[in-house]
C-alpha atoms as a PDB file:
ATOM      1  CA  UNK A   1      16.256  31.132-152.711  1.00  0.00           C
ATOM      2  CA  UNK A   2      14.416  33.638-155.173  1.00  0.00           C
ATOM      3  CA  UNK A   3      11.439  32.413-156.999  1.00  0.00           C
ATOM      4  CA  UNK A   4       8.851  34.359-159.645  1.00  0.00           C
ATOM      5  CA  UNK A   5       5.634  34.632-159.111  1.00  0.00           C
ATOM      6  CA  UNK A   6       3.075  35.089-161.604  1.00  0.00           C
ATOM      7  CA  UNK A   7       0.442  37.409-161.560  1.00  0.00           C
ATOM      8  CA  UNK A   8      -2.196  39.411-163.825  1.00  0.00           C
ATOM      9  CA  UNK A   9      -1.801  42.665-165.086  1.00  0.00           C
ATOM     10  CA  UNK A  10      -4.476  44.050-163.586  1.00  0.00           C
ATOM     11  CA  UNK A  11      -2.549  42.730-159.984  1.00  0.00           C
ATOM     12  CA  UNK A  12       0.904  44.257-161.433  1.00  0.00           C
ATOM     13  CA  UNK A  13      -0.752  47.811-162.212  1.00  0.00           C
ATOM     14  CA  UNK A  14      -2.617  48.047-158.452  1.00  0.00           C
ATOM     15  CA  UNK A  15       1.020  47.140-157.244  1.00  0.00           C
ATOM     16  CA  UNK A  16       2.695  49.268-159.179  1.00  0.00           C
ATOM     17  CA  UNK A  17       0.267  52.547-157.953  1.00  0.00           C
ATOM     18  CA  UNK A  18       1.154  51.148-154.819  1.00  0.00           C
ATOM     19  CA  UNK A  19       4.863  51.797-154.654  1.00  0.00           C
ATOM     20  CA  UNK A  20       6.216  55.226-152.435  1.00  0.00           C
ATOM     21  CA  UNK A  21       9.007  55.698-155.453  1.00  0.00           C
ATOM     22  CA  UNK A  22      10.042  54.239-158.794  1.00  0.00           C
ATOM     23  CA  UNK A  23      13.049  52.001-157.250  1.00  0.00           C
ATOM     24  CA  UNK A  24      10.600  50.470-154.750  1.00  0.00           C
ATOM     25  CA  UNK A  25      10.584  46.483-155.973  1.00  0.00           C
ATOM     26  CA  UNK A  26       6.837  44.594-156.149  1.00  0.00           C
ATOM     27  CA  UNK A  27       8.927  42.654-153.236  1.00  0.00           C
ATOM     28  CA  UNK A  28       8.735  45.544-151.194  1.00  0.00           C
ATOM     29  CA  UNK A  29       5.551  46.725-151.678  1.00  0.00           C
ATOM     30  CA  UNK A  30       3.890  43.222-150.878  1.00  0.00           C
ATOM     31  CA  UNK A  31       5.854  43.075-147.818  1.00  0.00           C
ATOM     32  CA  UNK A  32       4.371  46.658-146.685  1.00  0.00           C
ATOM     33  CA  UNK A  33       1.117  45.328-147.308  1.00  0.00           C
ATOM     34  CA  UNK A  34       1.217  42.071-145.284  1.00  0.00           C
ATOM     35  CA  UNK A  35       2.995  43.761-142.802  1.00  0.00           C
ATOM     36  CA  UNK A  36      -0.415  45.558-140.722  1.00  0.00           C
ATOM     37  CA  UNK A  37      -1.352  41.528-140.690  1.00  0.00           C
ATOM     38  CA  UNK A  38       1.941  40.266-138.922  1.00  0.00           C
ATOM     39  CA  UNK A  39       2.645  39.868-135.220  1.00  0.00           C
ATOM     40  CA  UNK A  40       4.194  42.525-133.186  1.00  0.00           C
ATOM     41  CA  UNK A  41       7.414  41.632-131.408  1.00  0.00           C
ATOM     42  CA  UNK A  42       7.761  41.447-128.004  1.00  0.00           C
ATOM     43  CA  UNK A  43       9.955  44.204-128.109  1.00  0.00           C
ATOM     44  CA  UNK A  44       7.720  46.266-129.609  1.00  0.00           C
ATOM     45  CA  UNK A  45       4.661  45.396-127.263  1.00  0.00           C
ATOM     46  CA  UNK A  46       6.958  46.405-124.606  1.00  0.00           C
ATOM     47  CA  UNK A  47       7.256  49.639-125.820  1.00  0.00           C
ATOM     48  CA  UNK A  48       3.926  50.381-126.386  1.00  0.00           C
ATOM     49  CA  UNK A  49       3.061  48.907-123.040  1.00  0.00           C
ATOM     50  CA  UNK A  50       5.735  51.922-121.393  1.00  0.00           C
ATOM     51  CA  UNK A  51       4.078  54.666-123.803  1.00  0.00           C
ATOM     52  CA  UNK A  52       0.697  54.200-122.707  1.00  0.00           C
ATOM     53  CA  UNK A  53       2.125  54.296-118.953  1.00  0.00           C
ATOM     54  CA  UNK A  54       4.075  57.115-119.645  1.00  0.00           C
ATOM     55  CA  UNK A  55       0.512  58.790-120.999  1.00  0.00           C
ATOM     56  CA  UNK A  56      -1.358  57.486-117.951  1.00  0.00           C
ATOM     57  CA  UNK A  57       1.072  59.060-115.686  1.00  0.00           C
ATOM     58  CA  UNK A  58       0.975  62.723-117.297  1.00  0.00           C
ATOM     59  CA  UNK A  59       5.132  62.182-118.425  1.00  0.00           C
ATOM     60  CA  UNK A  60       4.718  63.163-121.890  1.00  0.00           C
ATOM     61  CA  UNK A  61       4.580  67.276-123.898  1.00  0.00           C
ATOM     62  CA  UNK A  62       2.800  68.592-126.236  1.00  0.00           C
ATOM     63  CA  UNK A  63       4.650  69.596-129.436  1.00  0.00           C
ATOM     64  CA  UNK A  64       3.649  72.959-128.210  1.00  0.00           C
ATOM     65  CA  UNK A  65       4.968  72.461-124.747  1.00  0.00           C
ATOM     66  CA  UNK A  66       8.524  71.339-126.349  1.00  0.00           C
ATOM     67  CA  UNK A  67       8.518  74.287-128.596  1.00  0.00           C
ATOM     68  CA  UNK A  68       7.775  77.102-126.451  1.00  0.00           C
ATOM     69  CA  UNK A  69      10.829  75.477-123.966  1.00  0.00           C
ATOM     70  CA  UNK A  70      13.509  75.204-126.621  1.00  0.00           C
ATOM     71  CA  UNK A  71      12.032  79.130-127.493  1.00  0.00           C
ATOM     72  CA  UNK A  72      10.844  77.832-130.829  1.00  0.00           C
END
């Protein structure tokens, strides 16, 4: 179900500085907004759990490192 919203101009013109390109809709840009506030998924805390293991355990490169063994 879509519903409007209403909102004040001065709202609508710190929205619209907010949007990465023209096309982007208010929609959008609300929903990147909210989105540092939402919950992770467990998925995702997963993954982070693994990264910071992988970074405990030394198994990670430096952009340098990955460079200099591809002969970048």
């Amino acid at each position: 179900m879509v519903t409007t919203i209403q909102v004040s101009d001065d709202l609508k013109n710190i929205l619209a500085e907010r949007k990465l390109h023209n096309n982007e809709t208010f929609e959008e840009v609300i929903f990147d907004l909210i989105e540092d506030t939402m919950e992770l998924s467990e998925e995702t805390k997963r993954n982070i759990k693994e990264a910071e293991e992988d970074i405990k355990e030394g198994r990670v490169y430096t952009h340098e490192q990955v460079k200099k063994e591809l002969g970048l």
